[in-house]
Protein backbone atom coordinates (compact mmCIF):
# COMPACT_ATOMS: atom_id res chain seq x y z
CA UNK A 1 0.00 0.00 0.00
CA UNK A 2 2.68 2.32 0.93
CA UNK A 3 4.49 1.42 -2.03
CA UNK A 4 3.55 3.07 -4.89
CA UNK A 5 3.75 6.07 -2.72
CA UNK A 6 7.40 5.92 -1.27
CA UNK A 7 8.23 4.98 -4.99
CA UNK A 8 6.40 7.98 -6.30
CA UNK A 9 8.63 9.84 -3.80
CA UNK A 10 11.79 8.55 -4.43
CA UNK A 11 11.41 9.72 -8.09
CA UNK A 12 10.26 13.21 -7.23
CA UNK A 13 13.28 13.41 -5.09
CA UNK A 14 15.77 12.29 -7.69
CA UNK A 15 13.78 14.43 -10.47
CA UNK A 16 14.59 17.52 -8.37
CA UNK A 17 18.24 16.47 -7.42
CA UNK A 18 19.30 15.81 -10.73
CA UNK A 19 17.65 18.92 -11.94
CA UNK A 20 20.06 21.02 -9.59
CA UNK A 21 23.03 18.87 -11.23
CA UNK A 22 25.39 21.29 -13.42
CA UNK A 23 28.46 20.62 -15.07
CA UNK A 24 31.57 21.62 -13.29
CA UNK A 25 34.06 23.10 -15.82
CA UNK A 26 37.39 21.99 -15.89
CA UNK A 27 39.96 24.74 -14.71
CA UNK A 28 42.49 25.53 -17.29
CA UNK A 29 45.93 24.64 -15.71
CA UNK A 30 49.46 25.48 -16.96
CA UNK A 31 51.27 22.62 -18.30
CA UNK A 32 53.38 20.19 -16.34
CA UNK A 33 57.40 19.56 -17.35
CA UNK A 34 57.44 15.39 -17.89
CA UNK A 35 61.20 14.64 -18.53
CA UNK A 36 62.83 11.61 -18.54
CA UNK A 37 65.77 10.43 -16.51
CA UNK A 38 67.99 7.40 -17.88
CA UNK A 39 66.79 4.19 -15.91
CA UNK A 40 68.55 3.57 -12.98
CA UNK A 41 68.55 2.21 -9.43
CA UNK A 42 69.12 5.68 -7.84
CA UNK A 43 67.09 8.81 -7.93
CA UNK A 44 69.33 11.71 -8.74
CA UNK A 45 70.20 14.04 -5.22
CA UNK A 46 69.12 17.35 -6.98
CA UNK A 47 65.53 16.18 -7.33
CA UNK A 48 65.78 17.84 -3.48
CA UNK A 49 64.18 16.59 -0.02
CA UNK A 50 61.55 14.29 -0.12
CA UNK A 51 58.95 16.02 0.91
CA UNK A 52 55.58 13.35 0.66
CA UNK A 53 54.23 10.34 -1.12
CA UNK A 54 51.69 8.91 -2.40
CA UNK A 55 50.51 5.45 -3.12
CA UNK A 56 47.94 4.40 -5.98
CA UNK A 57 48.01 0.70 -7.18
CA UNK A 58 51.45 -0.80 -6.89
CA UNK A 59 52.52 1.97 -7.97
CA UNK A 60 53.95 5.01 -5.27
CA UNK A 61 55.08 8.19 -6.21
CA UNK A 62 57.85 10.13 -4.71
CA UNK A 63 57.30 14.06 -4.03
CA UNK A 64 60.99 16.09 -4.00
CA UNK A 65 61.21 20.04 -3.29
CA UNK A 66 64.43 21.20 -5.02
CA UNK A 67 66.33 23.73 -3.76
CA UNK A 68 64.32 26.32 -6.54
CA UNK A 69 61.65 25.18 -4.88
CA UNK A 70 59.93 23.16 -7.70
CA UNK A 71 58.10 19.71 -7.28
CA UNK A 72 59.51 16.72 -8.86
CA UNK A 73 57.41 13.70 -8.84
CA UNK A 74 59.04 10.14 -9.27
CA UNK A 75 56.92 7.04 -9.96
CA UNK A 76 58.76 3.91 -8.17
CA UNK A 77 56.91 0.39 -8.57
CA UNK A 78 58.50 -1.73 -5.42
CA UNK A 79 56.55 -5.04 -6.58
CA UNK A 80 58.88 -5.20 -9.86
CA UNK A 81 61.56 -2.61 -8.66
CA UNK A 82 61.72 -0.40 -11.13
CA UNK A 83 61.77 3.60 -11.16
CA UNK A 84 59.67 5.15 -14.17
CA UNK A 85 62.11 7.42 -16.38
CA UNK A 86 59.53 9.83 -16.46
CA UNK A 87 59.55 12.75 -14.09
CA UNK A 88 56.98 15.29 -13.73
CA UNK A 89 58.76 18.83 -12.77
CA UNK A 90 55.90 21.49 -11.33
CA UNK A 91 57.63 24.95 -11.21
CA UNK A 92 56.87 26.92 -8.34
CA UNK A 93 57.22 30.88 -7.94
C-alpha cells in the first residue's frame, strides 16, 4: 500500500536532485614539465628533499622540493623494482 507512494517519492526526489546537477568546468591549468631520466637504481640528489608520497596501485610516487623550490614527482613500482624514467617537474614561484 505504501508502495507506490514511497516509490512515487523517491522519483520526485531524484527528479529535483538531478535537476540542480550542473556541469563543473574543468579549470584551465598550466602545463606540467614530464622529462625523462635514464633508468637507474638511484634517484638523482638534486631532485631535493623528499617532501611526501603517495601510493595508488602498486605503484607510489615520490614528491621532492628542489632547492628552486619546484616539485619533482618520481613514480617507483617496489613489486617489480623499477623507477619510471619519467619525471613530472611542477615549477613553483
Amino acid at each position: 500500500m505504501h508502495r507506490p507512494l514511497t516509490t512515487l517519492l523517491f522519483v520526485l526526489a531524484l527528479s529535483a536532485t538531478s535537476l540542480a546537477c550542473q556541469k563543473i568546468e574543468e579549470p584551465y591549468g598550466g602545463e606540467i614539465d614530464v622529462s625523462t631520466i635514464p633508468l637507474s637504481d638511484t634517484i638523482p640528489a638534486d631532485f631535493g628533499k623528499l617532501v611526501g608520497t603517495t601510493i595508488e596501485g602498486e605503484w607510489t610516487r615520490l614528491v621532492f622540493e628542489r632547492a628552486d623550490g619546484a616539485i619533482v614527482i618520481v613514480a617507483v613500482n617496489i613489486n617489480r623494482e623499477f623507477i619510471s624514467d619519467r619525471v613530472f617537474i611542477i615549477p613553483r614561484e
